[in-house]
N, C-alpha and C. Protein backbone atom coordinates (compact mmCIF):
# COMPACT_ATOMS: atom_id res chain seq x y z
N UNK A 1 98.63 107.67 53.94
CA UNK A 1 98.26 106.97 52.73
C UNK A 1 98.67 105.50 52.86
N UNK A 2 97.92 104.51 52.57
CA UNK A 2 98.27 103.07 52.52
C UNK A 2 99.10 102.70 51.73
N UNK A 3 100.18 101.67 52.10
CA UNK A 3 100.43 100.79 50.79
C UNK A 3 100.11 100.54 50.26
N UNK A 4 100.14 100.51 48.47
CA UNK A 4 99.67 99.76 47.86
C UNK A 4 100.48 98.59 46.79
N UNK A 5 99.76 98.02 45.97
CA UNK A 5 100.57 97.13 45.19
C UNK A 5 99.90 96.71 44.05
N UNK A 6 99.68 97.43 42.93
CA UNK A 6 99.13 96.56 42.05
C UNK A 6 97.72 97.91 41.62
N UNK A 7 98.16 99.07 42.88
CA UNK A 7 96.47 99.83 42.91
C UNK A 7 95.85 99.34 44.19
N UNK A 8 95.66 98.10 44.54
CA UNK A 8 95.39 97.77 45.89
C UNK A 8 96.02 97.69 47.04
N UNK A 9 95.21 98.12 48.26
CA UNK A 9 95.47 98.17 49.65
C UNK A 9 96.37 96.64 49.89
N UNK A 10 97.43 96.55 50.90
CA UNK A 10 98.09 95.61 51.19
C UNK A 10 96.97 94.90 52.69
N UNK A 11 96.46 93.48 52.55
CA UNK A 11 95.85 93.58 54.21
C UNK A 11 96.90 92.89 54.53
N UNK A 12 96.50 93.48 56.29
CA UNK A 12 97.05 93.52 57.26
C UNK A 12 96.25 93.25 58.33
N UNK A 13 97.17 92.39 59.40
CA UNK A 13 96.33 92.43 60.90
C UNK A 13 95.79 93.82 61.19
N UNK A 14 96.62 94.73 61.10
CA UNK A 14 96.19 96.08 61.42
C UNK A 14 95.72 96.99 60.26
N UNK A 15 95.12 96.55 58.89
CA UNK A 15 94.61 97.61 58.18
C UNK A 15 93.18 97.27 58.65
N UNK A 16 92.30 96.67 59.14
CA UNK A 16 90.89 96.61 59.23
C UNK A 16 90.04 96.54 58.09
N UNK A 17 91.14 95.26 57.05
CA UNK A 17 90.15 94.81 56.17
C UNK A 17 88.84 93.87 56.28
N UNK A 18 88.17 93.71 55.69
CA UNK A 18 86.78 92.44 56.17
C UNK A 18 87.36 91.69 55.39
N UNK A 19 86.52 90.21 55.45
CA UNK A 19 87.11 89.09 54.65
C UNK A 19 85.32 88.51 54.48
N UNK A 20 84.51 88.53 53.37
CA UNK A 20 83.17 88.03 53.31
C UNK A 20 83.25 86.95 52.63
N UNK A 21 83.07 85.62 53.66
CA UNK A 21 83.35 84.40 52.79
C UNK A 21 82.18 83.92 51.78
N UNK A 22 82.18 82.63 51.63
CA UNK A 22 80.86 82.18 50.92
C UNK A 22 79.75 81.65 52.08
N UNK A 23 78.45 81.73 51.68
CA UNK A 23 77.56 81.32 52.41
C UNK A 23 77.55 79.94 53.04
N UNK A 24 77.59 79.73 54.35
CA UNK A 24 77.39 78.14 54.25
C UNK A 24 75.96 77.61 54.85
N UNK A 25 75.87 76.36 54.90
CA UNK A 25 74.38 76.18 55.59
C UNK A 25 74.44 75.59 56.97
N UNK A 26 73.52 76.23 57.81
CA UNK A 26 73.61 75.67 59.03
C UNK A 26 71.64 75.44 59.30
N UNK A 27 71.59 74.35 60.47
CA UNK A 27 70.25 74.24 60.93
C UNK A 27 69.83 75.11 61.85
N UNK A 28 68.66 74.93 61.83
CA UNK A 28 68.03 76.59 62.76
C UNK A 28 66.99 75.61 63.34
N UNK A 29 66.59 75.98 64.56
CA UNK A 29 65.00 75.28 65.23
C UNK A 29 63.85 76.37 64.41
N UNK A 30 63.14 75.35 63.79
CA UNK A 30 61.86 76.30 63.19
C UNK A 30 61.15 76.70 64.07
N UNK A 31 59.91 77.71 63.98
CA UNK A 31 59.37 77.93 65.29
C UNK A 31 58.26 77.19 65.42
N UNK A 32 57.29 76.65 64.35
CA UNK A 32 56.17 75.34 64.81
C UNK A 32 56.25 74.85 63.39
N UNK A 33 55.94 73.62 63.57
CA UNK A 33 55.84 72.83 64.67
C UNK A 33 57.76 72.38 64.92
N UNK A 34 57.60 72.04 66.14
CA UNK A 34 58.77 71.70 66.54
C UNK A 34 59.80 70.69 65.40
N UNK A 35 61.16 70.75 65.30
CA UNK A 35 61.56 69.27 64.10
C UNK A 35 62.47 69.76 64.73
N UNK A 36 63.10 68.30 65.45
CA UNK A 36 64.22 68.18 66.27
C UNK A 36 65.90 68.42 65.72
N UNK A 37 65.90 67.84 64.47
CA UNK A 37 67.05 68.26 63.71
C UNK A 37 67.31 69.79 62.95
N UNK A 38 65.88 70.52 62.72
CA UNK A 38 65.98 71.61 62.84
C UNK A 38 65.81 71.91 61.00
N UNK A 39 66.18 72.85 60.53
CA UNK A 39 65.68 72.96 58.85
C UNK A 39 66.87 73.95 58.67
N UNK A 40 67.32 73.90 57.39
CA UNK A 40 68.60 74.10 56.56
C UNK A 40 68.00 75.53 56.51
N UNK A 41 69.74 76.15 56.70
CA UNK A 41 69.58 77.74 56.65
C UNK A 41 70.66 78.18 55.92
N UNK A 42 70.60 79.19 55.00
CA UNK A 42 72.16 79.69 54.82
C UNK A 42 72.64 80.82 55.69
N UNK A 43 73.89 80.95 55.83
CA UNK A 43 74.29 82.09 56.90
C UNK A 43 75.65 82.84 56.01
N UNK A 44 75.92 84.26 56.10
CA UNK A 44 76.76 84.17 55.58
C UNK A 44 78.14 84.78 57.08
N UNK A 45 79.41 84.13 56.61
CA UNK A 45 80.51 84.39 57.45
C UNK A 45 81.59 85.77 56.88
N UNK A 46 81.63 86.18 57.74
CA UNK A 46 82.43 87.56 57.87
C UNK A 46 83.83 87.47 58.65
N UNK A 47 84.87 88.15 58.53
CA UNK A 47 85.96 87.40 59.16
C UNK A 47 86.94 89.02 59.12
N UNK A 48 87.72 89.38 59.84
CA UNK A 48 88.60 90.70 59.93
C UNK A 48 89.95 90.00 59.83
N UNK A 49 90.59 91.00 59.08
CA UNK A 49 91.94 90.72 59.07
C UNK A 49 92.92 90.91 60.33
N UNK A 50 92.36 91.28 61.78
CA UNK A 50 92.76 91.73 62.69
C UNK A 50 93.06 90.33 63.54
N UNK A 51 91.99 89.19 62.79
CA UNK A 51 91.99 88.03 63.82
C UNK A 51 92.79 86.74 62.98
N UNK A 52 93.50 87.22 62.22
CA UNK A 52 93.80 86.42 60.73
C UNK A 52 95.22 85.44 62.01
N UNK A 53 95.37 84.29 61.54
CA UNK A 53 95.78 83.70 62.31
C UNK A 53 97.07 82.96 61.81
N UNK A 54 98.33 82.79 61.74
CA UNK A 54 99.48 82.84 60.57
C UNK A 54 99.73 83.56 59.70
N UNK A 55 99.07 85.22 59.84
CA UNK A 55 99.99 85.99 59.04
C UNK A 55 100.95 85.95 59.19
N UNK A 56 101.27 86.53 57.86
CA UNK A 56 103.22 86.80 57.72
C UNK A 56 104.15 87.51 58.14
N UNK A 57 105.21 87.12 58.76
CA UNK A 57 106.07 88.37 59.45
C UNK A 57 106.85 88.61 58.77
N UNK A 58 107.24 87.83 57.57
CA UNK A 58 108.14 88.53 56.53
C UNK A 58 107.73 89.85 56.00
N UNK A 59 106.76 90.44 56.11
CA UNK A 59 106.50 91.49 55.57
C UNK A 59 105.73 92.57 56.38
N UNK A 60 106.02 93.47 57.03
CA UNK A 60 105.31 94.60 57.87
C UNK A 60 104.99 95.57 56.97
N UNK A 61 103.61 95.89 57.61
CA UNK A 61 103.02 97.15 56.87
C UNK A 61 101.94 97.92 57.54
N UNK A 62 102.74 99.01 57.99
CA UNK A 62 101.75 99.93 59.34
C UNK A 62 101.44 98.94 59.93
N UNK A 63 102.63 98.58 60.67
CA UNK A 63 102.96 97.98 61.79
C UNK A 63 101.96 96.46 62.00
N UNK A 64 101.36 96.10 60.84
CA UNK A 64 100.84 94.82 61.01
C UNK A 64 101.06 93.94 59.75
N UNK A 65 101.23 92.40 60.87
CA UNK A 65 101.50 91.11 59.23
C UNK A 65 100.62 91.27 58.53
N UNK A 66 101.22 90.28 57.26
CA UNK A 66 100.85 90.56 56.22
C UNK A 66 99.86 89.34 56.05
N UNK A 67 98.48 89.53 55.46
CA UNK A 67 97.75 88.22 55.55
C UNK A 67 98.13 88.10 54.38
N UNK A 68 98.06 86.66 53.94
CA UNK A 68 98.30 85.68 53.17
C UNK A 68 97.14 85.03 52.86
N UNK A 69 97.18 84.09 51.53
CA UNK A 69 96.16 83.03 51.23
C UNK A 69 97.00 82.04 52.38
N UNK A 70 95.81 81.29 52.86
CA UNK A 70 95.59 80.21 53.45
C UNK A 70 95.43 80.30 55.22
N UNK A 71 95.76 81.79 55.22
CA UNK A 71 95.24 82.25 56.79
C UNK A 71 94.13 82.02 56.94
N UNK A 72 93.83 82.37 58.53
CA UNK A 72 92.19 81.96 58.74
C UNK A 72 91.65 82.83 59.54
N UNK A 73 90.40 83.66 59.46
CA UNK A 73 90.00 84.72 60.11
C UNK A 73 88.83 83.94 60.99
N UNK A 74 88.69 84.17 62.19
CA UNK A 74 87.75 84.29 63.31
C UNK A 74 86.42 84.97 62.33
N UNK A 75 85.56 84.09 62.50
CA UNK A 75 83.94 84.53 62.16
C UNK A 75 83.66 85.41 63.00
N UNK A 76 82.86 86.55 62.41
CA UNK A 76 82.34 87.72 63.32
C UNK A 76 80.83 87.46 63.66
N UNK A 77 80.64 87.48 65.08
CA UNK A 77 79.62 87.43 65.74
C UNK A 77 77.97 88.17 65.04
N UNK A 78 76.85 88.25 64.77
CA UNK A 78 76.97 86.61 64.84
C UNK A 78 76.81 85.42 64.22
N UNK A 79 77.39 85.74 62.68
CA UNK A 79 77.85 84.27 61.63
C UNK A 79 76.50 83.21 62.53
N UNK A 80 76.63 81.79 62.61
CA UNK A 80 76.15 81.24 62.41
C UNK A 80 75.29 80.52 63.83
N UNK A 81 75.66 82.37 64.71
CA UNK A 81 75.01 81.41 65.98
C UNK A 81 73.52 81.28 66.53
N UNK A 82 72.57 81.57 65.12
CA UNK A 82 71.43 81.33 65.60
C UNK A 82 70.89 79.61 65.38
N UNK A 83 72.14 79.16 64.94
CA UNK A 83 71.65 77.87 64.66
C UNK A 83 72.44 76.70 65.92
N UNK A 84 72.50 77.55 66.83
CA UNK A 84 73.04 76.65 68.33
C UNK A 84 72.49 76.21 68.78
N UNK A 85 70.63 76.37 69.32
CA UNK A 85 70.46 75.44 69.68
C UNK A 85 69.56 74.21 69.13
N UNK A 86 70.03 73.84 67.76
CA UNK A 86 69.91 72.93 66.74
C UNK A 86 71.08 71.98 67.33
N UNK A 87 70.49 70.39 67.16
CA UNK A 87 71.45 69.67 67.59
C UNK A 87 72.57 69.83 66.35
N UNK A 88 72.38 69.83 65.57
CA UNK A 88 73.47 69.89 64.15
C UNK A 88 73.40 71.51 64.10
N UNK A 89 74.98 71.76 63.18
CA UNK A 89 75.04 73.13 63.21
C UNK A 89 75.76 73.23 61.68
N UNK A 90 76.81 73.74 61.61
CA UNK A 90 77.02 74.12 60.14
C UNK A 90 77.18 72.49 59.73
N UNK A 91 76.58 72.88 58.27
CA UNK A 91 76.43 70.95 57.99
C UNK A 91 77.83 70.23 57.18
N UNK A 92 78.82 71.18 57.13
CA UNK A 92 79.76 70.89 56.63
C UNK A 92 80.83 70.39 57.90
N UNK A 93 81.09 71.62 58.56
CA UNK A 93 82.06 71.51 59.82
C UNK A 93 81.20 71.13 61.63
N UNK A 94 80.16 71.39 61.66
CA UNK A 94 79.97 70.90 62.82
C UNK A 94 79.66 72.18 63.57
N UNK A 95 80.20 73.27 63.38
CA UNK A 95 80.76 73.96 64.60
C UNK A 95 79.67 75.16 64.25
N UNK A 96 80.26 75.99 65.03
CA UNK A 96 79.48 77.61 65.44
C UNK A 96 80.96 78.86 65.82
N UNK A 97 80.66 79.58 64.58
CA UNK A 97 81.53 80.55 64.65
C UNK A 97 83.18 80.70 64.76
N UNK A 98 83.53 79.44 64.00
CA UNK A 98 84.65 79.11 63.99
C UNK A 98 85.47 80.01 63.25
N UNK A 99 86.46 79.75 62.15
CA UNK A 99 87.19 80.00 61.30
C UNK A 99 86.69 79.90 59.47
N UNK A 100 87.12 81.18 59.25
CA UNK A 100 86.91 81.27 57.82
C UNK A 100 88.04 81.60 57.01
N UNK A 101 88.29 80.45 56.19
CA UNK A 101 89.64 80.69 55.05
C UNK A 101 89.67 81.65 54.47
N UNK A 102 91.11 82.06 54.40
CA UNK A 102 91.44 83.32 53.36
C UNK A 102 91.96 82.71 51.79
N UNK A 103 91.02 82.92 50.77
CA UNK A 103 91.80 82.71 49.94
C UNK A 103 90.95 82.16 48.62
């Protein structure tokens, strides 16, 4: 049986919670006619508590830290990588499949 607190599951690196962030927008290559910068897409990011990155060691629970607000989970494949080979990619951060905030 899990911990709980409140009625809810405690996450953990090791409970195999998801983390479904908000949608962000990234560019995609349309398929015709060609447009080099590419056309606005939304994607949405997914993130596991397994990849959470500054959890807490003050607190163990079945044998994994404790995530916290302000950790950051690894985007799960494949979040936003159809928009790679767009010269621009997520239009906020730049990147492809980075990190998604907890919190």
């Amino acid at each position: 049986m899990p911990t709980t607190i409140g009625g809810k599951q405690i996450a953990t690196t090791a409970s195999g919670h998801r983390h479904l962030g908000p949608p962000a927008v990234s560019n995609i290559p349309p398929m015709t006619p060609p447009k080099p910068d590419g056309v606005p897409a939304p994607f949405v990011y997914m993130g596991s508590t397994a990849t959470a990155s500054g959890a807490s060691t003050k607190l163990v629970v079945g044998g994994g830290d404790t995530v916290v607000d302000g950790n950051k989970l690894s985007v799960d494949m494949p979040g936003n990588q159809p928009s790679q080979p767009a010269p621009l990619h997520d239009l906020v951060t730049m990147m492809v499949n980075a990190k998604v905030p907890v919190g």
